[in-house]
C-alpha atoms as a PDB file:
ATOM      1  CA  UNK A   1       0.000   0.000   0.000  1.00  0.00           C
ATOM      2  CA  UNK A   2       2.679   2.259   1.100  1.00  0.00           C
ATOM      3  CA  UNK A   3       4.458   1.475  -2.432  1.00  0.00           C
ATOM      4  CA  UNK A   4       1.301   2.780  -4.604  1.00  0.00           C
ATOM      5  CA  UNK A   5       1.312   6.062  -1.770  1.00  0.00           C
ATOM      6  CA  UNK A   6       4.645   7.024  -3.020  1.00  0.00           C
ATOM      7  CA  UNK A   7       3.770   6.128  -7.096  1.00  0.00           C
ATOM      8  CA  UNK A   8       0.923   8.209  -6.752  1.00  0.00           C
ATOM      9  CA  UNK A   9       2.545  10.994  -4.839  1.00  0.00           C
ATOM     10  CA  UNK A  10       5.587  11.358  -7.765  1.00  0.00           C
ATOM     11  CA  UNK A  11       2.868  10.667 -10.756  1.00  0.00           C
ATOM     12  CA  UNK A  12       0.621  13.956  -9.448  1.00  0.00           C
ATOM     13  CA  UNK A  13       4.208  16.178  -8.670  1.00  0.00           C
ATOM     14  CA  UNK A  14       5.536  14.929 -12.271  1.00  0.00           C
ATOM     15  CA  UNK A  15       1.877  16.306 -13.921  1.00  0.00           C
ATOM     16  CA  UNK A  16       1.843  19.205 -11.518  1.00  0.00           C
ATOM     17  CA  UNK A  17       5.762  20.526 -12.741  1.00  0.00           C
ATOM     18  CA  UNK A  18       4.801  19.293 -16.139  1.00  0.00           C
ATOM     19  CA  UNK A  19       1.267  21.818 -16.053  1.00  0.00           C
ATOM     20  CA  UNK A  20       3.172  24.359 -14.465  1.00  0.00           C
ATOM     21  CA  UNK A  21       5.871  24.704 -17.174  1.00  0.00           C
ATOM     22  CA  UNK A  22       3.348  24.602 -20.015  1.00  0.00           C
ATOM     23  CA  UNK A  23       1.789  27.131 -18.376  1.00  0.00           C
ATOM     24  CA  UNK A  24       4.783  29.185 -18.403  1.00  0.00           C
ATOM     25  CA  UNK A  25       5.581  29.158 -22.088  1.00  0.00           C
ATOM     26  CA  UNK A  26       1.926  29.643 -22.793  1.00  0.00           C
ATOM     27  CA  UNK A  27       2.158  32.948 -20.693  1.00  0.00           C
ATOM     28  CA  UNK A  28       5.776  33.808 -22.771  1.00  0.00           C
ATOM     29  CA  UNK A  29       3.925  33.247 -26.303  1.00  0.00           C
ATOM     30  CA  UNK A  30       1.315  35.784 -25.226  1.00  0.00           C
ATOM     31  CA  UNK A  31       3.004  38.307 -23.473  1.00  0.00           C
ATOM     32  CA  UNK A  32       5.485  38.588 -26.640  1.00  0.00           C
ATOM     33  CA  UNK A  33       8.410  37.040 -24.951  1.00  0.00           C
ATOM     34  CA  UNK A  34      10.568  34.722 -27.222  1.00  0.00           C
ATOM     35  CA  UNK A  35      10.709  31.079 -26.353  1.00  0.00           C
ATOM     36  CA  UNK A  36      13.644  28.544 -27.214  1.00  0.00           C
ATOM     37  CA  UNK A  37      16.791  30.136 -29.710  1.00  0.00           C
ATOM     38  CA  UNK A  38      16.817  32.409 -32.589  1.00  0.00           C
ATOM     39  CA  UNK A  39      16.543  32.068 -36.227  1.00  0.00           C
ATOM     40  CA  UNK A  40      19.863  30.821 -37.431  1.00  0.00           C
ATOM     41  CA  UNK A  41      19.205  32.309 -41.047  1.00  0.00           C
ATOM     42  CA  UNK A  42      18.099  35.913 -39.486  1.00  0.00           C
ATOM     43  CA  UNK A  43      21.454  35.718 -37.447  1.00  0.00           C
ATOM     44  CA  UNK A  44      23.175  34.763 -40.460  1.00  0.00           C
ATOM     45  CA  UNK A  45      22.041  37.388 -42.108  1.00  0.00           C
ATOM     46  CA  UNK A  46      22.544  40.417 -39.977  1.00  0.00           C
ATOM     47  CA  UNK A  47      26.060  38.582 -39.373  1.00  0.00           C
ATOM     48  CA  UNK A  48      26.764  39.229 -42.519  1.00  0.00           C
ATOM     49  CA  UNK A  49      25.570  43.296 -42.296  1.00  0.00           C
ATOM     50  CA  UNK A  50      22.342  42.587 -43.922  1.00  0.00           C
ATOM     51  CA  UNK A  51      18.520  43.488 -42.079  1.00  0.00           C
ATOM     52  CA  UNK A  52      15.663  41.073 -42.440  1.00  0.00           C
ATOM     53  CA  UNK A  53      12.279  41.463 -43.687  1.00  0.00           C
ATOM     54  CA  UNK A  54       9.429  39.580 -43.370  1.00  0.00           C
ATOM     55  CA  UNK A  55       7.540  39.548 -47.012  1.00  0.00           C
ATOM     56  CA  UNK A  56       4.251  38.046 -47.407  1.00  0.00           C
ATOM     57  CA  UNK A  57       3.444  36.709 -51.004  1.00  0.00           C
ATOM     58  CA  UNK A  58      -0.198  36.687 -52.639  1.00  0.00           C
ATOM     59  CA  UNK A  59      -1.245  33.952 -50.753  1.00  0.00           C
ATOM     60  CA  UNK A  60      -0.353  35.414 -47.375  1.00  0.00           C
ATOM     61  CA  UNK A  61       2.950  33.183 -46.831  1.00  0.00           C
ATOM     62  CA  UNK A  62       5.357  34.728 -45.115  1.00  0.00           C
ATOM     63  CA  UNK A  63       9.071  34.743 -45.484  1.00  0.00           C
ATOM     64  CA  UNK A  64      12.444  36.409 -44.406  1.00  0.00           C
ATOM     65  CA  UNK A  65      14.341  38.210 -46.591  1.00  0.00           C
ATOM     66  CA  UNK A  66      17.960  39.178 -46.429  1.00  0.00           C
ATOM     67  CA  UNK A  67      18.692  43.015 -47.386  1.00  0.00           C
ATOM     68  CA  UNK A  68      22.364  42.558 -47.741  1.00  0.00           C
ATOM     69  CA  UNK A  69      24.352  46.042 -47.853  1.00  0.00           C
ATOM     70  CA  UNK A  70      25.282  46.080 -51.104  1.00  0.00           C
ATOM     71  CA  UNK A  71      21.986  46.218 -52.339  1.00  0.00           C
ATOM     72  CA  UNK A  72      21.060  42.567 -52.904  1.00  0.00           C
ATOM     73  CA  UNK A  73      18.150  40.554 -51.255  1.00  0.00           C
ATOM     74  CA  UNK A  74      17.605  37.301 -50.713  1.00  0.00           C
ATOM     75  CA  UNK A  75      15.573  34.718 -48.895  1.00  0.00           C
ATOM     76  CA  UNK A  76      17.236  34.366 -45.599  1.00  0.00           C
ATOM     77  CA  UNK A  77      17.379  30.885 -45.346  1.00  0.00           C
ATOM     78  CA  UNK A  78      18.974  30.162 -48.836  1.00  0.00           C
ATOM     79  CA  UNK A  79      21.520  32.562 -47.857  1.00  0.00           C
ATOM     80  CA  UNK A  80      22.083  30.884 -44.916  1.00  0.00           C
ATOM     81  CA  UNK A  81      22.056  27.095 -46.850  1.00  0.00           C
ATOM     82  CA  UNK A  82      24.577  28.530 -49.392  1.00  0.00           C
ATOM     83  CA  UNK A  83      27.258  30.073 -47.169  1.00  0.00           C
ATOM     84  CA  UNK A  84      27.222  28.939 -43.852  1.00  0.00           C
ATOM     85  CA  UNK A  85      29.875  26.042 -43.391  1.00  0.00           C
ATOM     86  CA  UNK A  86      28.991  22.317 -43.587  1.00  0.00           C
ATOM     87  CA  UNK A  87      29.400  20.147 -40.492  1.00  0.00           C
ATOM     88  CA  UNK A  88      31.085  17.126 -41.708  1.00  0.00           C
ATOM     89  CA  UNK A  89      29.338  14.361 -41.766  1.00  0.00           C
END
């Protein structure tokens, strides 16, 4: 009995902590504050001197673009595929 006490006792802290951290990130995404890492393509980009832009085509896609400071643009993340270095594999 004393066994199935304890089991239940770590099951409802485990689901508590779990709800309580879900909760947190839910609050972040609302309140505008980033969760997890940055975009490695916008990083890229502005790495390189270049600004990003979000675009949105006709059908209301959006997308990152590169402004690069000599004048050229280009989606951010096939700037990012092109240059940045390969890990070897």
């Amino acid at each position: 009995m004393r066994r199935i006490n304890v089991a239940l006792l770590a099951a409802a802290i485990a689901v508590a902590g779990a709800a309580g951290c879900s909760q947190q990130n839910q609050e972040a995404r609302e309140n505008g504050v980033p969760v997890g890492m940055a975009n490695p393509a916008s990083e890229y980009c502005v790495k390189r001197g270049g600004k990003v832009m979000i675009e949105k085509d006709r059908d209301g896609n959006e997308r990152g673009i590169c402004h690069l400071p000599d004048g050229k643009r280009i989606d951010e993340w096939e700037l990012f595929r092109r240059d940045a270095p390969k890990k070897p594999s």
